[in-house]
PDB file of N, CA and C in Angstrom:
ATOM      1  N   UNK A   1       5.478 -33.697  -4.372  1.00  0.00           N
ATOM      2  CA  UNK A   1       4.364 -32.912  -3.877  1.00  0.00           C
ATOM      3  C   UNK A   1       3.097 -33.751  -4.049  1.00  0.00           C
ATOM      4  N   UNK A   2       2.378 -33.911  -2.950  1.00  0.00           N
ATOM      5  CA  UNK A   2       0.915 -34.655  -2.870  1.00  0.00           C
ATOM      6  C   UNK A   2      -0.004 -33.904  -3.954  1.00  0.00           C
ATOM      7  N   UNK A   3      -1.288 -34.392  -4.181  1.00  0.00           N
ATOM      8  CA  UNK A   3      -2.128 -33.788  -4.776  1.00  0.00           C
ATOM      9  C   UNK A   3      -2.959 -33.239  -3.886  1.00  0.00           C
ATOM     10  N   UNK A   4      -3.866 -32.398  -4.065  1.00  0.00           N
ATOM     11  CA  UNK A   4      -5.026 -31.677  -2.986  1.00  0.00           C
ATOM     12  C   UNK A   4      -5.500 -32.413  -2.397  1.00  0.00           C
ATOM     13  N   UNK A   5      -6.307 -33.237  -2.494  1.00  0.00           N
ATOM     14  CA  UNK A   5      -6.720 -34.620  -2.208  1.00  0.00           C
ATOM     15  C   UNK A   5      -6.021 -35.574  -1.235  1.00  0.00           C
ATOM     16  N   UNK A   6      -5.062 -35.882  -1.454  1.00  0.00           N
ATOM     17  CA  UNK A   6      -3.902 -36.594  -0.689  1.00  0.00           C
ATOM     18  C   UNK A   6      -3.878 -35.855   0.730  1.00  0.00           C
ATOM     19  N   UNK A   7      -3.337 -34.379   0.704  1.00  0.00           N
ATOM     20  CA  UNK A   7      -2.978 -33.829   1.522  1.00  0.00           C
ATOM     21  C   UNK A   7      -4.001 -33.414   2.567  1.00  0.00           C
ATOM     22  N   UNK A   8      -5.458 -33.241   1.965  1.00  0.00           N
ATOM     23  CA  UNK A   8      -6.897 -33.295   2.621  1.00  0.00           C
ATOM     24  C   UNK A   8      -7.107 -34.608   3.401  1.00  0.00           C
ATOM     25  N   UNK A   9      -7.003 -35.770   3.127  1.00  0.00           N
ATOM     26  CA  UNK A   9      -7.383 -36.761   3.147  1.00  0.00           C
ATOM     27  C   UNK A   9      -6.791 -37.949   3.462  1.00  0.00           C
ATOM     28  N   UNK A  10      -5.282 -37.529   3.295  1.00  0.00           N
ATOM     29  CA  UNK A  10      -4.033 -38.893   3.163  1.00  0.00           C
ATOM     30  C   UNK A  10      -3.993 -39.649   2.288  1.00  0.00           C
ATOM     31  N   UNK A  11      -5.062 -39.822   1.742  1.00  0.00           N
ATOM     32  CA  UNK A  11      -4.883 -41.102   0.056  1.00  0.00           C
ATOM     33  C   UNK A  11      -5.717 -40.507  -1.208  1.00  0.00           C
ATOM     34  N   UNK A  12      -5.379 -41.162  -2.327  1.00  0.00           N
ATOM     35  CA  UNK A  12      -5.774 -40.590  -3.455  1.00  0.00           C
ATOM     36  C   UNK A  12      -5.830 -41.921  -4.316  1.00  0.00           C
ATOM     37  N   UNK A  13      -6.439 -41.527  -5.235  1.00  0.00           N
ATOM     38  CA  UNK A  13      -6.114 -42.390  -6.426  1.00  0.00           C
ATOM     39  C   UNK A  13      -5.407 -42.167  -7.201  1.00  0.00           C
ATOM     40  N   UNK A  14      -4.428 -41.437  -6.914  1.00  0.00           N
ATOM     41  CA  UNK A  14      -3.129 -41.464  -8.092  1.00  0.00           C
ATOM     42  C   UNK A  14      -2.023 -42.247  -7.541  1.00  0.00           C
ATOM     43  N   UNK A  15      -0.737 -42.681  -8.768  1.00  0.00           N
ATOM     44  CA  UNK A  15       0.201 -43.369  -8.607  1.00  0.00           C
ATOM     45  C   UNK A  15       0.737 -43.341  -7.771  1.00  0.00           C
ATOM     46  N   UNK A  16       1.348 -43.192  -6.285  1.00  0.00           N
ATOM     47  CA  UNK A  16       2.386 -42.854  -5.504  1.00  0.00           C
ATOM     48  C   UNK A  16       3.323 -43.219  -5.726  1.00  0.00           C
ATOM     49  N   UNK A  17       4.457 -42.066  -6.123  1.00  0.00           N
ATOM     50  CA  UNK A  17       5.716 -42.385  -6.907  1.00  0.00           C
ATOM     51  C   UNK A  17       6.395 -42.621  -5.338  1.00  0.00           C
ATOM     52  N   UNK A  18       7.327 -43.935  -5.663  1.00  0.00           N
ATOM     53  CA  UNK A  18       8.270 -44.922  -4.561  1.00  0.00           C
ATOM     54  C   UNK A  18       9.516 -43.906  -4.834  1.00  0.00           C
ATOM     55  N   UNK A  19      10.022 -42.728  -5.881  1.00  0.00           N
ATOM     56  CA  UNK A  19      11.147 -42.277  -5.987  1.00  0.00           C
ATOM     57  C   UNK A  19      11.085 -40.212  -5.823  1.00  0.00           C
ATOM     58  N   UNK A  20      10.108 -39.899  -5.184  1.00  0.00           N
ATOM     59  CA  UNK A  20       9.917 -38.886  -4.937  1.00  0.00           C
ATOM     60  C   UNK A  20      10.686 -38.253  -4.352  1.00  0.00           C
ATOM     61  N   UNK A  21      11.787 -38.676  -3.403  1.00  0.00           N
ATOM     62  CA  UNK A  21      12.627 -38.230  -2.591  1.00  0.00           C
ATOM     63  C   UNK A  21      14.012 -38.111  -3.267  1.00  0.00           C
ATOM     64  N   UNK A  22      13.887 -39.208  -4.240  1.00  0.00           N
ATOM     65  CA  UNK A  22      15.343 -39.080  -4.922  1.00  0.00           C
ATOM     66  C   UNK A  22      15.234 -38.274  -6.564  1.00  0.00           C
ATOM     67  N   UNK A  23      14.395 -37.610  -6.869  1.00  0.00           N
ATOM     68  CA  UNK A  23      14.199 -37.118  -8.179  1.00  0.00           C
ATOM     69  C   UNK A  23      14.666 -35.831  -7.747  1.00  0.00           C
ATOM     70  N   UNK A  24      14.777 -34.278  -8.784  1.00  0.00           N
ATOM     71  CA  UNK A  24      14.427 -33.398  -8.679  1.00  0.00           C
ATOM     72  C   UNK A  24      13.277 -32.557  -8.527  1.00  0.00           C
ATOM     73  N   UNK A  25      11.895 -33.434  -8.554  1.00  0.00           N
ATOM     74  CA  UNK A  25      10.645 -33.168  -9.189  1.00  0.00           C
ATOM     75  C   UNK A  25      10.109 -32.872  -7.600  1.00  0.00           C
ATOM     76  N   UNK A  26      10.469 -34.172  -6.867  1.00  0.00           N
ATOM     77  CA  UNK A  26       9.619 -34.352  -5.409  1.00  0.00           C
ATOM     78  C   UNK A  26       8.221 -34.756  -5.661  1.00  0.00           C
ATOM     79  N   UNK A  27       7.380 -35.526  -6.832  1.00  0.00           N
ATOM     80  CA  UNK A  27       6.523 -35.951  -6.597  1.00  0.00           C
ATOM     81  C   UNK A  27       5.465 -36.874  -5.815  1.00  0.00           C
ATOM     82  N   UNK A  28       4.582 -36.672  -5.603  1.00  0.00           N
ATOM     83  CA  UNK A  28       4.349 -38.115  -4.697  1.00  0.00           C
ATOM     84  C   UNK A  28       3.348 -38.708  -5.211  1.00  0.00           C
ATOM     85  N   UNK A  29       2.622 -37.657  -6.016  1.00  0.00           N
ATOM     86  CA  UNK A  29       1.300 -38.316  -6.320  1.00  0.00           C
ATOM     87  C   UNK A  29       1.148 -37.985  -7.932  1.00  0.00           C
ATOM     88  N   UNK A  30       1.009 -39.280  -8.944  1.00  0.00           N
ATOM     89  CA  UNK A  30       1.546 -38.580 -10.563  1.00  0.00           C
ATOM     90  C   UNK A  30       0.656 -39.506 -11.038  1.00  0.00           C
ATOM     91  N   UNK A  31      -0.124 -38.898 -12.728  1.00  0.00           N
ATOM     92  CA  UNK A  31      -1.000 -39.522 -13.169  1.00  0.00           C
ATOM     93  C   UNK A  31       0.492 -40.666 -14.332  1.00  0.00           C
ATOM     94  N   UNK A  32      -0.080 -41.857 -13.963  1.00  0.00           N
ATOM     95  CA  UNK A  32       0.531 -42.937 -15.161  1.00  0.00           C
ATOM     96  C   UNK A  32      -0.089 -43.274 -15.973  1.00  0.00           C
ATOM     97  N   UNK A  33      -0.626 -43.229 -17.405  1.00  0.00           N
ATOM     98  CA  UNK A  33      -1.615 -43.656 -17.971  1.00  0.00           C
ATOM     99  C   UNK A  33      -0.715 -44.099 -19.277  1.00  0.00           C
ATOM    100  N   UNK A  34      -1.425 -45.345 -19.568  1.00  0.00           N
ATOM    101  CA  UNK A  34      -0.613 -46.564 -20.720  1.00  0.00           C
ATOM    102  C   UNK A  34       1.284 -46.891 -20.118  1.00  0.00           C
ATOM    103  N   UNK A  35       1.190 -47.120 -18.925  1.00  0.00           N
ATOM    104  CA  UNK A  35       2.759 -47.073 -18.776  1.00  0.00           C
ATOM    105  C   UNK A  35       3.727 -45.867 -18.888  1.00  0.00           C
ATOM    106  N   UNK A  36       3.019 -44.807 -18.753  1.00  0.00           N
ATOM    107  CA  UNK A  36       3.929 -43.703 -18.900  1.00  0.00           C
ATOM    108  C   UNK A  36       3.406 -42.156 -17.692  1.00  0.00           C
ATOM    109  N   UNK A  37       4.919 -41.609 -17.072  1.00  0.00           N
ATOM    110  CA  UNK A  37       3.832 -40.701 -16.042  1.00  0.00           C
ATOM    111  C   UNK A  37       4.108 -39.926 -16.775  1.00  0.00           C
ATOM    112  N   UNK A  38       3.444 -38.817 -15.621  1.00  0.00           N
ATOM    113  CA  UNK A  38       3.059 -37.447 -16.201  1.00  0.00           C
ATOM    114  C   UNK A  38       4.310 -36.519 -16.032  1.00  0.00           C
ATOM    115  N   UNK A  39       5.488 -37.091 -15.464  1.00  0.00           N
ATOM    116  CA  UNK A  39       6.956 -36.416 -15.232  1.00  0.00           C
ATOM    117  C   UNK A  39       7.695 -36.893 -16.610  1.00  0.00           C
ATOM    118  N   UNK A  40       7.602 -38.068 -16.676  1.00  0.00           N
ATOM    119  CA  UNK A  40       8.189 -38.464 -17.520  1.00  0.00           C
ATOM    120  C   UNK A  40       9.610 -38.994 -17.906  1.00  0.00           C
ATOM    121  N   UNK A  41      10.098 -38.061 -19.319  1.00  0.00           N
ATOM    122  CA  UNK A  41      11.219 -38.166 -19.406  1.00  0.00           C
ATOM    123  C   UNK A  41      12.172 -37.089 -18.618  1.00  0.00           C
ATOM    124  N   UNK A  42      13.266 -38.201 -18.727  1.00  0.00           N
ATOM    125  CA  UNK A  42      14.575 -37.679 -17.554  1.00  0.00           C
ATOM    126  C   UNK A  42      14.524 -37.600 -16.252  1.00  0.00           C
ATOM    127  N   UNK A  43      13.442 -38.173 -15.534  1.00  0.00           N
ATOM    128  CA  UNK A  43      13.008 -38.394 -14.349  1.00  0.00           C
ATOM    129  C   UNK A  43      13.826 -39.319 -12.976  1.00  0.00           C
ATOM    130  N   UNK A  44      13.484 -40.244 -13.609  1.00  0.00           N
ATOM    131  CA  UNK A  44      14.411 -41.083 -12.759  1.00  0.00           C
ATOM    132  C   UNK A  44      14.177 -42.637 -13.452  1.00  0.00           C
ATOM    133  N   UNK A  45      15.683 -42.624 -13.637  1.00  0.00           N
ATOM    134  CA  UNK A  45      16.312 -44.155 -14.359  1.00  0.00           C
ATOM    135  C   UNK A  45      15.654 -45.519 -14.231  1.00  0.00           C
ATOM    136  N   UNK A  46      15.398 -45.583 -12.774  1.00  0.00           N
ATOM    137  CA  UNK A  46      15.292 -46.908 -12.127  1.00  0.00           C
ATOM    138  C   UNK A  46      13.245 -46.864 -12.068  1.00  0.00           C
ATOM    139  N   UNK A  47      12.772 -45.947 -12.598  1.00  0.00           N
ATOM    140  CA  UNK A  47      11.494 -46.232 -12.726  1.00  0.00           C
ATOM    141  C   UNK A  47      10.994 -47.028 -14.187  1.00  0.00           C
ATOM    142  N   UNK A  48       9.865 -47.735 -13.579  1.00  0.00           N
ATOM    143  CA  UNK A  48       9.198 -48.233 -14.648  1.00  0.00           C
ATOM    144  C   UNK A  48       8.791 -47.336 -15.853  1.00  0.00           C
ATOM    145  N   UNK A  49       8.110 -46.251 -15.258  1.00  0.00           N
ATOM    146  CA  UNK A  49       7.411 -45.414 -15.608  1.00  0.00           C
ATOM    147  C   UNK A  49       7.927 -44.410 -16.530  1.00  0.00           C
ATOM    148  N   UNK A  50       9.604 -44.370 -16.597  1.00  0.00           N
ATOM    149  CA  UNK A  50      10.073 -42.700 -17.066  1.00  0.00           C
ATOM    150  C   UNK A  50      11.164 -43.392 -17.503  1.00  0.00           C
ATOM    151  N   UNK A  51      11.522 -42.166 -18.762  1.00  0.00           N
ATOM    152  CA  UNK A  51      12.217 -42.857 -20.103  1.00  0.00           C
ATOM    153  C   UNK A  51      13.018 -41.991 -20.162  1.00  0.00           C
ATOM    154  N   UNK A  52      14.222 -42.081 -20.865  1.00  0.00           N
ATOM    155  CA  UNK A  52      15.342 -41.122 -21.230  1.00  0.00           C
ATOM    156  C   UNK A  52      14.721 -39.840 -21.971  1.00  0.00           C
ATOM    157  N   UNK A  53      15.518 -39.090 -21.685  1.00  0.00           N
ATOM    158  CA  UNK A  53      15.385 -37.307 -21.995  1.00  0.00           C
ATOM    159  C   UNK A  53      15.092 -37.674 -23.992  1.00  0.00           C
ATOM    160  N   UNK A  54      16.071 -38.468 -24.017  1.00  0.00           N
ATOM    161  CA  UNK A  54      16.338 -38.051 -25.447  1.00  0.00           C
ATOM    162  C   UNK A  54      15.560 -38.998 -26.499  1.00  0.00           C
ATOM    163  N   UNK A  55      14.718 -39.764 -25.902  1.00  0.00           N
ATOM    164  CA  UNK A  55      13.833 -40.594 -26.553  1.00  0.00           C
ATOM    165  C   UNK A  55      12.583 -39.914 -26.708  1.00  0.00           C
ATOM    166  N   UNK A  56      12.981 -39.344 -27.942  1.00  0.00           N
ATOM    167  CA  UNK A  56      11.799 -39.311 -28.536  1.00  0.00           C
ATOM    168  C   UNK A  56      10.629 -39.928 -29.197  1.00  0.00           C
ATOM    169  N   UNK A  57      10.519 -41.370 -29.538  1.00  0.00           N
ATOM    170  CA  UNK A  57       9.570 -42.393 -29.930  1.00  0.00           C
ATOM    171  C   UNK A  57       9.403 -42.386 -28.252  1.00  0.00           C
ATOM    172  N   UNK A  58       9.514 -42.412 -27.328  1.00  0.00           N
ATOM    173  CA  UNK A  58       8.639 -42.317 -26.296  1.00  0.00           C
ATOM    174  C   UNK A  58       7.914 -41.556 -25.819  1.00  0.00           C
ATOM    175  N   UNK A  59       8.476 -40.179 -26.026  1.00  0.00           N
ATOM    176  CA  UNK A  59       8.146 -38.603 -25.514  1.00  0.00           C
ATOM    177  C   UNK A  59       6.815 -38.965 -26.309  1.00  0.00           C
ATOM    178  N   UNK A  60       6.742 -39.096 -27.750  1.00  0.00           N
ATOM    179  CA  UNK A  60       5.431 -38.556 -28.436  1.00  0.00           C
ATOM    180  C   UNK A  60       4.551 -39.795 -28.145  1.00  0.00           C
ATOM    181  N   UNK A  61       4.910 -41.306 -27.723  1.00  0.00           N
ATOM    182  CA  UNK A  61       3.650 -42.385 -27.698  1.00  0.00           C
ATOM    183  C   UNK A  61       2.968 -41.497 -26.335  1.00  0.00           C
ATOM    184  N   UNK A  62       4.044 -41.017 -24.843  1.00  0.00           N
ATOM    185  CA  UNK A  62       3.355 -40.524 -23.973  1.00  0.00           C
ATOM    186  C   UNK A  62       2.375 -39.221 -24.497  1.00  0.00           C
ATOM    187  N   UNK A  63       2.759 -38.173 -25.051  1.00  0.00           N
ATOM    188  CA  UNK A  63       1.650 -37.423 -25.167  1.00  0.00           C
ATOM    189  C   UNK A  63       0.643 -37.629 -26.280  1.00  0.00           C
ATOM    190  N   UNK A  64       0.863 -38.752 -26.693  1.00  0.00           N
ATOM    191  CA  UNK A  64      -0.227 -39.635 -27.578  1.00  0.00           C
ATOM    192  C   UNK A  64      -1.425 -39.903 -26.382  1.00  0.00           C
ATOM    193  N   UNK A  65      -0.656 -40.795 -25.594  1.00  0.00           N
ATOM    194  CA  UNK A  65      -1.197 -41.484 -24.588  1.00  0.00           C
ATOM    195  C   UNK A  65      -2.366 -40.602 -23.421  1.00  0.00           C
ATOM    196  N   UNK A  66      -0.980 -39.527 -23.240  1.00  0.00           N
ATOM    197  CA  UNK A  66      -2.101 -38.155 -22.276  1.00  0.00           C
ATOM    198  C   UNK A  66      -3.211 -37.619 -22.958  1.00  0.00           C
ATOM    199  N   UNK A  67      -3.160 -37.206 -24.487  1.00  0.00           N
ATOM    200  CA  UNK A  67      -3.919 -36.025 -25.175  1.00  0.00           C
ATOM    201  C   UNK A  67      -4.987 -37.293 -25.122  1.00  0.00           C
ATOM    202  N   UNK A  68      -5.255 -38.453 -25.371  1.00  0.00           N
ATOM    203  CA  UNK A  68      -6.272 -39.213 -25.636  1.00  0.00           C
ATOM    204  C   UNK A  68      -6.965 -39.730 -24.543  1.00  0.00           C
ATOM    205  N   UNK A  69      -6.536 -39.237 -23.344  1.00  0.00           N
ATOM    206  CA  UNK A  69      -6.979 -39.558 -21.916  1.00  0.00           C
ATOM    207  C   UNK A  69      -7.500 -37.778 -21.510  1.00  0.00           C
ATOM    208  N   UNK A  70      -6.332 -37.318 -21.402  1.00  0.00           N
ATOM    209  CA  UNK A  70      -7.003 -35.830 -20.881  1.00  0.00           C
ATOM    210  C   UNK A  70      -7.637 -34.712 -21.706  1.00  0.00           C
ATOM    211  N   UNK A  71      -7.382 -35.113 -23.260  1.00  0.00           N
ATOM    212  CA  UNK A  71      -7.893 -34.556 -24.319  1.00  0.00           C
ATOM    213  C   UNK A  71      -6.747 -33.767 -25.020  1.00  0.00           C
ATOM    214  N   UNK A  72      -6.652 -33.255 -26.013  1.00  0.00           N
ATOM    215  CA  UNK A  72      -5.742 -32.505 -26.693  1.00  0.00           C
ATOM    216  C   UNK A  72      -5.022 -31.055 -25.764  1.00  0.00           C
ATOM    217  N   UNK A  73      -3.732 -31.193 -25.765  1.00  0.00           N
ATOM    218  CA  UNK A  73      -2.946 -29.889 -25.041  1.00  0.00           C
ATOM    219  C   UNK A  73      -3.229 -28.731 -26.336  1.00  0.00           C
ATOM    220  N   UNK A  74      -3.277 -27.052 -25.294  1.00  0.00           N
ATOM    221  CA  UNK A  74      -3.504 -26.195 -26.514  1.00  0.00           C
ATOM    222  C   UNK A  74      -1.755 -26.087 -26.713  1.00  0.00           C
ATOM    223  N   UNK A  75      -1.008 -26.560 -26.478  1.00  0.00           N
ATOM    224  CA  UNK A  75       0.691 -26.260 -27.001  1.00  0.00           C
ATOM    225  C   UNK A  75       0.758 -26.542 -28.410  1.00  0.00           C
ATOM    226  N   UNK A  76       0.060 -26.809 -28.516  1.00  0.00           N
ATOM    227  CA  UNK A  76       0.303 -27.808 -30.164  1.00  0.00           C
ATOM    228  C   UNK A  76      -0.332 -26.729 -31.367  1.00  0.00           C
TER     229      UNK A  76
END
């Protein structure tokens, strides 16, 4: 799924995920910040970007990575 922006406009400044068609997610347009997106884990294998389900030393560097870019999630 595009972002608002994208779909207004045709381009954005977010990542355009190359595997949108083959995920479950259907993304097209995803924030990556420090090497890690915003789908994440269990996403899809063959990306740079997205890490196994069950890695957790990754799960938490990414929402290390998000909370210090987008600010602290209230989940916590």
């Amino acid at each position: 799924m595009a972002c608002e922006k994208r779909q207004r406009t045709g381009s954005c400044m977010h990542f355009q995920c190359p595997f949108s068609e083959l995920t479950t997610h259907g993304y097209e347009c995803v924030e990556v910040v420090d090497g890690y997106c915003e789908v994440g884990d269990g996403c899809y294998p063959g990306c740079n970007f997205s890490w196994d389900e069950d890695d957790d030393e990754k799960t938490e560097a990414a929402c290390k990575a998000f909370d210090v870019t987008f600010g602290e999630s209230d989940d916590e």
